[in-house]
C-alpha atoms as a PDB file:
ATOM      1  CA  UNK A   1      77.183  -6.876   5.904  1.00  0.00           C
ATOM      2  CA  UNK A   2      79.644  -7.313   2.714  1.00  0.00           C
ATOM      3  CA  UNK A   3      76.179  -6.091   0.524  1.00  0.00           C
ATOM      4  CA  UNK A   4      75.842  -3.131   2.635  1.00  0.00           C
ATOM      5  CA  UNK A   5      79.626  -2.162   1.544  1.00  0.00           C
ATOM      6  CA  UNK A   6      79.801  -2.801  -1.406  1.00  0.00           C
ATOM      7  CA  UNK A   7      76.420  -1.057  -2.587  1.00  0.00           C
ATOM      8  CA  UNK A   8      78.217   1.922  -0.872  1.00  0.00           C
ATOM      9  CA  UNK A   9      81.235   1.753  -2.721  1.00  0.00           C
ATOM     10  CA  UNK A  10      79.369   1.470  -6.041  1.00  0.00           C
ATOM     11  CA  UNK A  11      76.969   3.750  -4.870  1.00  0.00           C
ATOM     12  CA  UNK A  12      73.819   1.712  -5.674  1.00  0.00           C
ATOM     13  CA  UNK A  13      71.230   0.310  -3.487  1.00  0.00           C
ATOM     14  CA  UNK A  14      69.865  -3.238  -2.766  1.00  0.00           C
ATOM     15  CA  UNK A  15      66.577  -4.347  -4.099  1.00  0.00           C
ATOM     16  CA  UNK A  16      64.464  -7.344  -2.387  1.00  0.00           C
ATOM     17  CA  UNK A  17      63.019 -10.047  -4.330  1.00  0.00           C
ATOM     18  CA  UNK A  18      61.099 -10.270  -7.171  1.00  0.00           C
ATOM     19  CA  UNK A  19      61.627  -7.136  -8.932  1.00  0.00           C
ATOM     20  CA  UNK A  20      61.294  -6.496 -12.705  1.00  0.00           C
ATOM     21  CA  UNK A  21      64.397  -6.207 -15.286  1.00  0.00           C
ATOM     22  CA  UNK A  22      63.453  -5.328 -18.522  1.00  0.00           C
ATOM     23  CA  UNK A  23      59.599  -6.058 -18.220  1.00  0.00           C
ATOM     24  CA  UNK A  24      60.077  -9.377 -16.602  1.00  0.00           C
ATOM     25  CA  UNK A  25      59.955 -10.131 -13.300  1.00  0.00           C
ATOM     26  CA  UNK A  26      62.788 -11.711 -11.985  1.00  0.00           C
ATOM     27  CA  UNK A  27      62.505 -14.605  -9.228  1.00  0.00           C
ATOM     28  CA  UNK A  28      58.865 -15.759 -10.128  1.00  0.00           C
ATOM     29  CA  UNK A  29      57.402 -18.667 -11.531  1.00  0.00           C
ATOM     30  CA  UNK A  30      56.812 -18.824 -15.022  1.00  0.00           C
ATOM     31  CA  UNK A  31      54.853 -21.939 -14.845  1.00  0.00           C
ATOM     32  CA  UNK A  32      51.836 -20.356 -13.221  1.00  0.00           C
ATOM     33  CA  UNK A  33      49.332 -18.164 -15.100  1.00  0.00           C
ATOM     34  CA  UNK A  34      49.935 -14.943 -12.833  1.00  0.00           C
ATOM     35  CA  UNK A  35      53.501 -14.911 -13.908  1.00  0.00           C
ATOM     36  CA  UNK A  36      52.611 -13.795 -17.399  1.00  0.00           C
ATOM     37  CA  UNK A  37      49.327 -12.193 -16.770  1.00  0.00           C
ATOM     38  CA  UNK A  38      50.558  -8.724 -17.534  1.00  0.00           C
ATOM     39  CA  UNK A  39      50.933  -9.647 -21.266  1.00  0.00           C
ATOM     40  CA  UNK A  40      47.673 -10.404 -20.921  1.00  0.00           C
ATOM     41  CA  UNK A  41      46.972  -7.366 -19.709  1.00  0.00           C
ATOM     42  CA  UNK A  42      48.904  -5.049 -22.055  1.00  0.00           C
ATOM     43  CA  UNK A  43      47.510  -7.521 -24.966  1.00  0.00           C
ATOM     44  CA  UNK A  44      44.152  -7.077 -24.454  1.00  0.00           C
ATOM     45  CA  UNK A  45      44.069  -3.169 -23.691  1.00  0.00           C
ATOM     46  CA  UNK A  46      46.145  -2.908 -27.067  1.00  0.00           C
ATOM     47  CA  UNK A  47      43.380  -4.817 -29.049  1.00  0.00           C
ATOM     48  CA  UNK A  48      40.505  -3.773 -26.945  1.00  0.00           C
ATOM     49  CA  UNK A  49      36.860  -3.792 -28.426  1.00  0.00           C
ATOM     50  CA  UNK A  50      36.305   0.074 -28.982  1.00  0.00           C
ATOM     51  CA  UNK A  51      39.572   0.000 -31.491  1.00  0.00           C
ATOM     52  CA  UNK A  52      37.528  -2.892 -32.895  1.00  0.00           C
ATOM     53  CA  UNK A  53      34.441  -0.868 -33.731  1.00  0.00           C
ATOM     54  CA  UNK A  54      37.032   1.719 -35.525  1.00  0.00           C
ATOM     55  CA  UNK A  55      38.470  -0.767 -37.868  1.00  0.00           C
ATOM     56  CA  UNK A  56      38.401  -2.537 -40.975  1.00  0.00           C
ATOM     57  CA  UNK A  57      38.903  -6.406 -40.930  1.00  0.00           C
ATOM     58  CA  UNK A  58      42.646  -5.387 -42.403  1.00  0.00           C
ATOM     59  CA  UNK A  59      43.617  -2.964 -39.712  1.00  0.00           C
ATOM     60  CA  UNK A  60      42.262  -5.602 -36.962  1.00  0.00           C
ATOM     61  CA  UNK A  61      44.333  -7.815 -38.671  1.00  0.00           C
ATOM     62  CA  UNK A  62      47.023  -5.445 -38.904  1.00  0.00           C
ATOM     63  CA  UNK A  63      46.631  -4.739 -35.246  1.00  0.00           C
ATOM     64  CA  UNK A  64      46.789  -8.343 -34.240  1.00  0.00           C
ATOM     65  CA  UNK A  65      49.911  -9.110 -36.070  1.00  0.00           C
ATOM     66  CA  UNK A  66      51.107  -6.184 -34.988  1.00  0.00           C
ATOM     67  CA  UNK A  67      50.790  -6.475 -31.056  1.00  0.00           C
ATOM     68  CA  UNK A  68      51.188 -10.772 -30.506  1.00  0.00           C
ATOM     69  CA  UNK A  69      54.431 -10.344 -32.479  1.00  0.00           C
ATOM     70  CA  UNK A  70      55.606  -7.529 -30.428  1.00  0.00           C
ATOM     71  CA  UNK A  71      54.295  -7.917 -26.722  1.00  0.00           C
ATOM     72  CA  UNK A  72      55.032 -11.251 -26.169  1.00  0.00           C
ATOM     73  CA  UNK A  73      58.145 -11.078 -27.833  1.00  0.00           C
ATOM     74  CA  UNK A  74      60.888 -11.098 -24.369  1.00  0.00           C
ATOM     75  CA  UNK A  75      58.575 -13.328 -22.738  1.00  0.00           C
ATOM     76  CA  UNK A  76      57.982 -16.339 -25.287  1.00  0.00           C
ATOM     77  CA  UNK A  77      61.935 -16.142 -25.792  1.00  0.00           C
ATOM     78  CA  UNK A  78      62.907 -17.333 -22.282  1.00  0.00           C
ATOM     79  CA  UNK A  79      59.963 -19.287 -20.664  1.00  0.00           C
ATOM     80  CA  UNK A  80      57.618 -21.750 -22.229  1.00  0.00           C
ATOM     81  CA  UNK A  81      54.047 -20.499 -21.481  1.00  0.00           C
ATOM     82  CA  UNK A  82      50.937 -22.806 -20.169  1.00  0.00           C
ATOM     83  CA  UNK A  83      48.406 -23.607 -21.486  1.00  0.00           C
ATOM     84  CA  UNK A  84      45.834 -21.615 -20.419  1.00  0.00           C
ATOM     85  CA  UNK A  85      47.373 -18.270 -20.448  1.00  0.00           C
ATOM     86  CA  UNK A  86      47.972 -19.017 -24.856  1.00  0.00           C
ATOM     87  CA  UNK A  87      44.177 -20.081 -24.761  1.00  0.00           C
ATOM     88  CA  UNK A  88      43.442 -16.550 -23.021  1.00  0.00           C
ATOM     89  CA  UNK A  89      45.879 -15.155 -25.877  1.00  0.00           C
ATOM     90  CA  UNK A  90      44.212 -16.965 -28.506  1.00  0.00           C
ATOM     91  CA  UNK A  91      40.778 -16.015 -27.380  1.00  0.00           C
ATOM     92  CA  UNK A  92      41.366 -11.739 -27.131  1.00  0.00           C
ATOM     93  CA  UNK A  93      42.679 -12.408 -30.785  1.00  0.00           C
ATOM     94  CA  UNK A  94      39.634 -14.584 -32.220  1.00  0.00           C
ATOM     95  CA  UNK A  95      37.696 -11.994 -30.447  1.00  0.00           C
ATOM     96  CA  UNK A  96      38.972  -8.639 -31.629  1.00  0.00           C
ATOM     97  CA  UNK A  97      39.375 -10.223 -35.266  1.00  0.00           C
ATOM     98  CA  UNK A  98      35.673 -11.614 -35.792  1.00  0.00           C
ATOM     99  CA  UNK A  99      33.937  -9.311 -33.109  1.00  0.00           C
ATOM    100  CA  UNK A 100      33.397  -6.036 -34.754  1.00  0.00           C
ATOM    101  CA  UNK A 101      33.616  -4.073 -31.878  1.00  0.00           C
ATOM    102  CA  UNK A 102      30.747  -5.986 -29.947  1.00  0.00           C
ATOM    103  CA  UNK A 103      30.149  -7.848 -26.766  1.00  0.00           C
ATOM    104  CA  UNK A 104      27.792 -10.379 -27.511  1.00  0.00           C
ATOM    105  CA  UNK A 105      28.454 -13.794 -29.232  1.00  0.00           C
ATOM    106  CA  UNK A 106      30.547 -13.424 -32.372  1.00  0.00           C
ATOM    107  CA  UNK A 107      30.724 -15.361 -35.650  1.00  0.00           C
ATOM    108  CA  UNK A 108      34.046 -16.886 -36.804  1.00  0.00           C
ATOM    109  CA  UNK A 109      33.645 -16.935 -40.416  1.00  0.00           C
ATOM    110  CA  UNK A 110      37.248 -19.161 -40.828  1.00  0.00           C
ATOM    111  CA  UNK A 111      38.607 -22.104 -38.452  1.00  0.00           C
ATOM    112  CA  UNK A 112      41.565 -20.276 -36.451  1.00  0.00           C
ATOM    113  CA  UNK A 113      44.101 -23.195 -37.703  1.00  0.00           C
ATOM    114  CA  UNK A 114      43.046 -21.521 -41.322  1.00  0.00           C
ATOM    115  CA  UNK A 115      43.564 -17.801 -40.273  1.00  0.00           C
ATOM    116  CA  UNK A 116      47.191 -19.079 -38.940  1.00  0.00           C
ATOM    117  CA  UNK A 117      48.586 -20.080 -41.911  1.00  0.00           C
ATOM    118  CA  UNK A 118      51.284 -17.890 -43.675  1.00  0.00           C
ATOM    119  CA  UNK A 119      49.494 -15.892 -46.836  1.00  0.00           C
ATOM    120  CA  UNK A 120      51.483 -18.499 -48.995  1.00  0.00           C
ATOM    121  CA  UNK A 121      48.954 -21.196 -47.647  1.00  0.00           C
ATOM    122  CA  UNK A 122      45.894 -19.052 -48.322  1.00  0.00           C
ATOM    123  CA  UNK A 123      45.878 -18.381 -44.149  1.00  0.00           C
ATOM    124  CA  UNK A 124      45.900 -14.260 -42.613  1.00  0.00           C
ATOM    125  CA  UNK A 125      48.925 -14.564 -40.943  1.00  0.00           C
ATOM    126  CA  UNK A 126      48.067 -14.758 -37.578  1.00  0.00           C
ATOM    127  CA  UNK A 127      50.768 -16.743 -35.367  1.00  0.00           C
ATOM    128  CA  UNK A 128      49.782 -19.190 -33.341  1.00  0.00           C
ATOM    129  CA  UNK A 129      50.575 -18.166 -29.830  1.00  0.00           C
ATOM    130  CA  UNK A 130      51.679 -21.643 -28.425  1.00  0.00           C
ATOM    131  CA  UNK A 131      53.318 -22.752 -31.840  1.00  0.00           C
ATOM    132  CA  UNK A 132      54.982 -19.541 -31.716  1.00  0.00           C
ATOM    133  CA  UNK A 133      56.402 -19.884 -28.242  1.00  0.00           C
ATOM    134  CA  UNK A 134      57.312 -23.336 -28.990  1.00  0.00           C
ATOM    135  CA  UNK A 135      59.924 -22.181 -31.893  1.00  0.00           C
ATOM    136  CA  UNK A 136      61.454 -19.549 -29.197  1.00  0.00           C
ATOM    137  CA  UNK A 137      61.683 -22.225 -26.247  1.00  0.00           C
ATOM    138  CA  UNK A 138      63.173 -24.708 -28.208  1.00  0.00           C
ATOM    139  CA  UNK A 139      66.077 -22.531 -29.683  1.00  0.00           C
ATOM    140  CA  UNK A 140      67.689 -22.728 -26.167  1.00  0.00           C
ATOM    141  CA  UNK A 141      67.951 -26.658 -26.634  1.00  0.00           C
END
């Protein structure tokens, strides 16, 4: 009764749980892999294999740097991701990097713990997904 008065006086209305704030949906459960499959999503339509098929190794590279540093950004900074949805972010990477725009079985030409080191170390750049949600998860402590 109190919500119903005071949503009037501020003139706003009530919304039900979960709903989304910013992107993120708030009253879910990060731990399971549904929670953060739109970055998934939005990950793999941003690198998806016909932009492949357009570009050289540097803009896929580009584009990968680009869109895992971005996208997952808000996400990585407040919940620790599993397992399995990092492997599904590692895998649309290693794809759109060595696939050249086709479906069929691809050749990685480097080990992917060599294409994620800095360009110091000789590596492309790529982050590591889980190493990089790691270092955001473990500034809260």
């Amino acid at each position: 009764m109190d919500l119903n008065i005071f949503s009037n006086c501020l003139n706003c209305s009530k919304m039900d749980l979960p709903f989304k704030y910013l992107g993120i949906r708030i009253r879910g459960n990060p731990r399971k892999n549904e929670f953060l499959n739109p970055i998934i999503h939005k990950i793999q339509s941003r690198l998806s294999i016909w932009k492949g098929k357009l570009l050289s190794i540097a803009g896929r590279l580009c584009l990968i740097k680009s869109v895992t540093s971005a996208l997952p950004l808000f996400y990585f900074s407040f919940f620790k991701a599993p397992k399995q949805v990092c492997k599904a972010i590692r895998s649309i990477q290693l794809n759109f990097l060595w696939g050249w725009g086709s479906e069929g079985k691809k050749i990685s030409w480097v080990a992917w713990d060599k294409v994620c080191l800095s360009v110091e170390q000789d590596g492309l750049g790529i982050k590591d997904i889980q190493t990089f949600n790691y270092a955001f998860v473990v500034k809260w402590k």
